[in-house]
Structures are given as structure tokens and as C-alpha cells.
C-alpha atoms as a PDB file:
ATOM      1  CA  UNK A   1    -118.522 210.205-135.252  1.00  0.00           C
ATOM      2  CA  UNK A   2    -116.877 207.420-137.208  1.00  0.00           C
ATOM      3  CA  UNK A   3    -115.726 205.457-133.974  1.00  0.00           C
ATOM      4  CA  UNK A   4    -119.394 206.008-132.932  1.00  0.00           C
ATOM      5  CA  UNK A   5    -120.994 204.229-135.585  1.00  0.00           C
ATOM      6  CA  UNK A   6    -118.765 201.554-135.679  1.00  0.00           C
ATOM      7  CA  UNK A   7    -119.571 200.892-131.951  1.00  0.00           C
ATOM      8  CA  UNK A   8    -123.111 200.971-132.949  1.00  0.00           C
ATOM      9  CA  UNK A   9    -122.356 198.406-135.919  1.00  0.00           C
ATOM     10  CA  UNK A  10    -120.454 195.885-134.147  1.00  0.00           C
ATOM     11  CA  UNK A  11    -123.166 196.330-130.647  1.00  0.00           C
ATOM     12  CA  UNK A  12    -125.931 195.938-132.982  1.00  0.00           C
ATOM     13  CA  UNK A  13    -124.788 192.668-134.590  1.00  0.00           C
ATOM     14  CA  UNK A  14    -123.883 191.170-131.145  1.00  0.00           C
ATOM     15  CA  UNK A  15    -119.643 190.971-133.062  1.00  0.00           C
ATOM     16  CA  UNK A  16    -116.939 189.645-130.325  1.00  0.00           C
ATOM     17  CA  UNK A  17    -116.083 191.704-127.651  1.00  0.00           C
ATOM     18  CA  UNK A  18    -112.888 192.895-129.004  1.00  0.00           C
ATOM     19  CA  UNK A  19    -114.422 194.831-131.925  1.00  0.00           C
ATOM     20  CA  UNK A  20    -116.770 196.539-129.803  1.00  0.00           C
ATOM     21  CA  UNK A  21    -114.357 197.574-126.926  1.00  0.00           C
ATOM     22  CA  UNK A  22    -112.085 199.027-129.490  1.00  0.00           C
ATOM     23  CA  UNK A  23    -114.672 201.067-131.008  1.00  0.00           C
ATOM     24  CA  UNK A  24    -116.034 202.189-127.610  1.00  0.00           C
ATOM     25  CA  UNK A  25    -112.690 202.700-126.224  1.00  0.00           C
ATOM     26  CA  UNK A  26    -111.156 205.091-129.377  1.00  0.00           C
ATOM     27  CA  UNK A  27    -114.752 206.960-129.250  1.00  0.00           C
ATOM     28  CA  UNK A  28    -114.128 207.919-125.659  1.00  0.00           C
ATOM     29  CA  UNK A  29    -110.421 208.872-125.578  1.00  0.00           C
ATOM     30  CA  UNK A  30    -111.657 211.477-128.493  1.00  0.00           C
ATOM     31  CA  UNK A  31    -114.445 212.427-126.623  1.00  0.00           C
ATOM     32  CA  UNK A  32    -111.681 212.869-123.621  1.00  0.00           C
ATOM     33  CA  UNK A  33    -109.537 214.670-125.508  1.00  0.00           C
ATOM     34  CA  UNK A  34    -111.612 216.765-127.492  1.00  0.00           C
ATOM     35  CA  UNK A  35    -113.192 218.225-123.889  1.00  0.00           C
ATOM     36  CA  UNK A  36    -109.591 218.930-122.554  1.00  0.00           C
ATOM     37  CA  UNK A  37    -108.764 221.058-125.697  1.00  0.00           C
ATOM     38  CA  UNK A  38    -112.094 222.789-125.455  1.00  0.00           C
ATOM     39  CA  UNK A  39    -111.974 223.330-121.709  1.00  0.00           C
ATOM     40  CA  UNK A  40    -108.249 224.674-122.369  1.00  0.00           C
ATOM     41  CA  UNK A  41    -106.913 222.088-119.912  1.00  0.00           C
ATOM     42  CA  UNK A  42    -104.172 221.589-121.857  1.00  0.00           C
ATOM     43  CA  UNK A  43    -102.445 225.051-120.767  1.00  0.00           C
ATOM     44  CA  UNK A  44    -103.351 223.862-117.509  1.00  0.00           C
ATOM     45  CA  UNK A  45    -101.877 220.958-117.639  1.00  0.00           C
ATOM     46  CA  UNK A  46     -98.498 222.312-119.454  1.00  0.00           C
ATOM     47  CA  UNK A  47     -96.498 219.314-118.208  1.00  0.00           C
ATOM     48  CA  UNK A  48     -97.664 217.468-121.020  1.00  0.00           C
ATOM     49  CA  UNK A  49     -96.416 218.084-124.455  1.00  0.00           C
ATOM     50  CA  UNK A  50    -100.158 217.898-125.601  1.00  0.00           C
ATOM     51  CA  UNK A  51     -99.820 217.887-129.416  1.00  0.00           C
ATOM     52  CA  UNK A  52     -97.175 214.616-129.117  1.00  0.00           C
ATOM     53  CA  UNK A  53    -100.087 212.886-126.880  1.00  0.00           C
ATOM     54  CA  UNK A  54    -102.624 213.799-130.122  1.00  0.00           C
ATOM     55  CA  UNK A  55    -100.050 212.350-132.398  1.00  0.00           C
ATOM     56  CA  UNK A  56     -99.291 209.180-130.694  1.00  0.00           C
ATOM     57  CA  UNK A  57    -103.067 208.121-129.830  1.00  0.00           C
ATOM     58  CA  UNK A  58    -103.742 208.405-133.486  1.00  0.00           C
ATOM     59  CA  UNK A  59    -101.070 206.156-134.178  1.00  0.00           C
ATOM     60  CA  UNK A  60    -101.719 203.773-131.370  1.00  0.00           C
ATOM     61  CA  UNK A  61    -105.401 203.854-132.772  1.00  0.00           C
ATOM     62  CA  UNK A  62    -105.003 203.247-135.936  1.00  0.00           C
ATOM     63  CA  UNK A  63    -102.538 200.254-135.394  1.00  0.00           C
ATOM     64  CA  UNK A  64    -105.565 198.866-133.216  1.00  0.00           C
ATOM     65  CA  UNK A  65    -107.974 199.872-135.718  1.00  0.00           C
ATOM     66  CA  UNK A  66    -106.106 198.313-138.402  1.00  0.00           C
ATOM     67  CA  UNK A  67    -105.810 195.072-137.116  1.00  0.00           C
ATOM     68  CA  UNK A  68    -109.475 194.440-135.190  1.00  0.00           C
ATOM     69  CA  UNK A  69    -111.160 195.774-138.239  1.00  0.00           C
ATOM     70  CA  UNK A  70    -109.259 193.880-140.939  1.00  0.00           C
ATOM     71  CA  UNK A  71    -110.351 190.534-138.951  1.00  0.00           C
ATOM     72  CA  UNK A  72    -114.057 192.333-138.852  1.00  0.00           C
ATOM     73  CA  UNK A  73    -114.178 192.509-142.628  1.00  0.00           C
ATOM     74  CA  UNK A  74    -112.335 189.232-143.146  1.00  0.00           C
ATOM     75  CA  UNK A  75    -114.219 187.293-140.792  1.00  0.00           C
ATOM     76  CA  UNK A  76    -117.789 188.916-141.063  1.00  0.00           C
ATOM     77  CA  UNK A  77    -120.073 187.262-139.536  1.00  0.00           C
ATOM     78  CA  UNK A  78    -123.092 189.224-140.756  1.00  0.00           C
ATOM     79  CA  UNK A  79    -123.449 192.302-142.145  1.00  0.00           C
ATOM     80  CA  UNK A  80    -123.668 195.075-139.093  1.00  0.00           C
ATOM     81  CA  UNK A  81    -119.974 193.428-138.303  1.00  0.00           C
ATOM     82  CA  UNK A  82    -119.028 194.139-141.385  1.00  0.00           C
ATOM     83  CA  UNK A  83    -120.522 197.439-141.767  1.00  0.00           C
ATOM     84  CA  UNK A  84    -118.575 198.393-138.613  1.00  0.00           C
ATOM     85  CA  UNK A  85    -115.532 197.057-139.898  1.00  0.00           C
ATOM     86  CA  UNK A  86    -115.847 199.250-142.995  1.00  0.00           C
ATOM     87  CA  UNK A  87    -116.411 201.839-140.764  1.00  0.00           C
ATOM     88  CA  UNK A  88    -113.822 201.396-138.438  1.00  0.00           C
ATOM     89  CA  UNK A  89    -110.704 200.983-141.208  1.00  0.00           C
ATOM     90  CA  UNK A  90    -111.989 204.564-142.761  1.00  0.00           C
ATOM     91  CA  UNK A  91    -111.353 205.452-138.668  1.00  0.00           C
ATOM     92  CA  UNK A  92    -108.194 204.145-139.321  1.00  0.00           C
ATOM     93  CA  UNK A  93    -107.261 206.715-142.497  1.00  0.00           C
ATOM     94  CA  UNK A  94    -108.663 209.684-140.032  1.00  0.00           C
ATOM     95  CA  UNK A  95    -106.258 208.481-137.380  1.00  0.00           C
ATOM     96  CA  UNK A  96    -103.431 208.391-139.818  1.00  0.00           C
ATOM     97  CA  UNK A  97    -104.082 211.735-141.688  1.00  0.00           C
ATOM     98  CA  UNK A  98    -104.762 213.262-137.899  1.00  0.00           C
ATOM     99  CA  UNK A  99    -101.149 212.260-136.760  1.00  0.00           C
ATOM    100  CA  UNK A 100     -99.698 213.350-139.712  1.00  0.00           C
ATOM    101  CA  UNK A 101    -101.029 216.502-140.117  1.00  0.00           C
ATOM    102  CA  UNK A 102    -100.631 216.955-136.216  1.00  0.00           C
ATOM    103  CA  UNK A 103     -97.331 216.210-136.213  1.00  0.00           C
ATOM    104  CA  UNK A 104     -96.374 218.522-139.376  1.00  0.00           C
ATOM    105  CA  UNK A 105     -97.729 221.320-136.847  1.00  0.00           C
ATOM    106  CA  UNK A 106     -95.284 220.267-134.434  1.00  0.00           C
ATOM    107  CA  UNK A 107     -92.717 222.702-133.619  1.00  0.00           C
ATOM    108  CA  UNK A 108     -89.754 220.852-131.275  1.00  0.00           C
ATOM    109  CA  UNK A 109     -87.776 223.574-131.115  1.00  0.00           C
ATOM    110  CA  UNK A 110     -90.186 226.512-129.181  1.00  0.00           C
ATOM    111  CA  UNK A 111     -90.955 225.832-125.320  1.00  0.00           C
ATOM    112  CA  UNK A 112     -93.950 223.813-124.329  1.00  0.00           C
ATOM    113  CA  UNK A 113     -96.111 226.957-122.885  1.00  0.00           C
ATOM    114  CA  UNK A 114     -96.325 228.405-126.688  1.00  0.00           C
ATOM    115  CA  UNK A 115     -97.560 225.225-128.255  1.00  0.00           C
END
């Protein structure tokens, strides 16, 4: 929802295309991800160590995140980019907390079918 209405923010106020692709882009590897957890594609898909892929698009996001959205707010060139800015570094703490908590949950030690 977050990476949603920053995409909205920075489309709305016409912000360089960088902002918006970032935004766009994290909103639909979550939407993505979220529909191959809830369509249980991920025991499918066993070959993938699942929970590690969660962990390390959070933390590819939130580097991203970090950086575009610190320029947003710096920058601002009217309000809806810095609105989305706002909006897009409190993605950034969800992204962190998400990998951390993810990771915490990781067990490295049980076989890949049980996670």
C-alpha cells in the first residue's frame, strides 16, 4: 500500500522518471510475490530458498528506496514529490523491519521442503 501511494505521489506531480519507476517497480514485485505465497507456488517451486528471496528484495528495496527518496525529499520540486518521498522512505523502514524479521525466521539448518 505504501509503494502504491508513493507511485501515485510522484505520477501525480509529473517527478523524474526514476522516482516513479522505483515506486511502480517495488509495488509490483510485492504484488508478485505476495500472489506466489498465496497461490502456494513457493512449494511448487522448492528450488528456491523462498524466505532468502523475501529477505534480499527487502534489502535490495530499501537500498533503492533509500537513495531515490532521500533525493525526492531533498530536491522537492513540489509538494506531491515530496509527499511521495515521505512516503517512500517510511517504505524503506517496512523493507528493513520485513528483512529482519524474515530473516530471524530463517532456519539454515532444516531442508528447504520444511521452510
Amino acid at each position: 500500500v505504501l509503494a502504491l501511494v508513493a507511485f501515485l505521489f510522484f505520477l501525480q506531480s509529473q517527478s523524474r522518471g526514476a522516482y516513479t519507476a522505483l515506486a511502480g517497480m517495488e509495488m509490483i514485485i510485492t504484488v508478485l510475490l505476495f500472489l506466489f505465497y498465496l497461490l502456494k507456488l513457493d512449494k511448487k517451486l522448492s528450488w528456491l530458498f523462498w524466505p532468502l528471496a523475501d529477505v534480499l528484495n527487502s534489502v535490495i528495496a530499501a537500498l533503492f528506496l533509500l537513495i531515490v527518496c532521500l533525493f525526492a525529499v531533498i530536491i522537492k520540486t513540489n509538494n506531491g514529490t515530496l509527499a511521495g518521498g515521505v512516503f517512500g522512505l517510511t517504505l524503506c523502514v517496512v523493507c528493513v523491519v520485513d528483512a529482519v524479521l524474515v530473516f530471524r525466521k530463517i532456519k539454515f539448518d532444516r531442508s528447504r521442503g520444511n521452510n
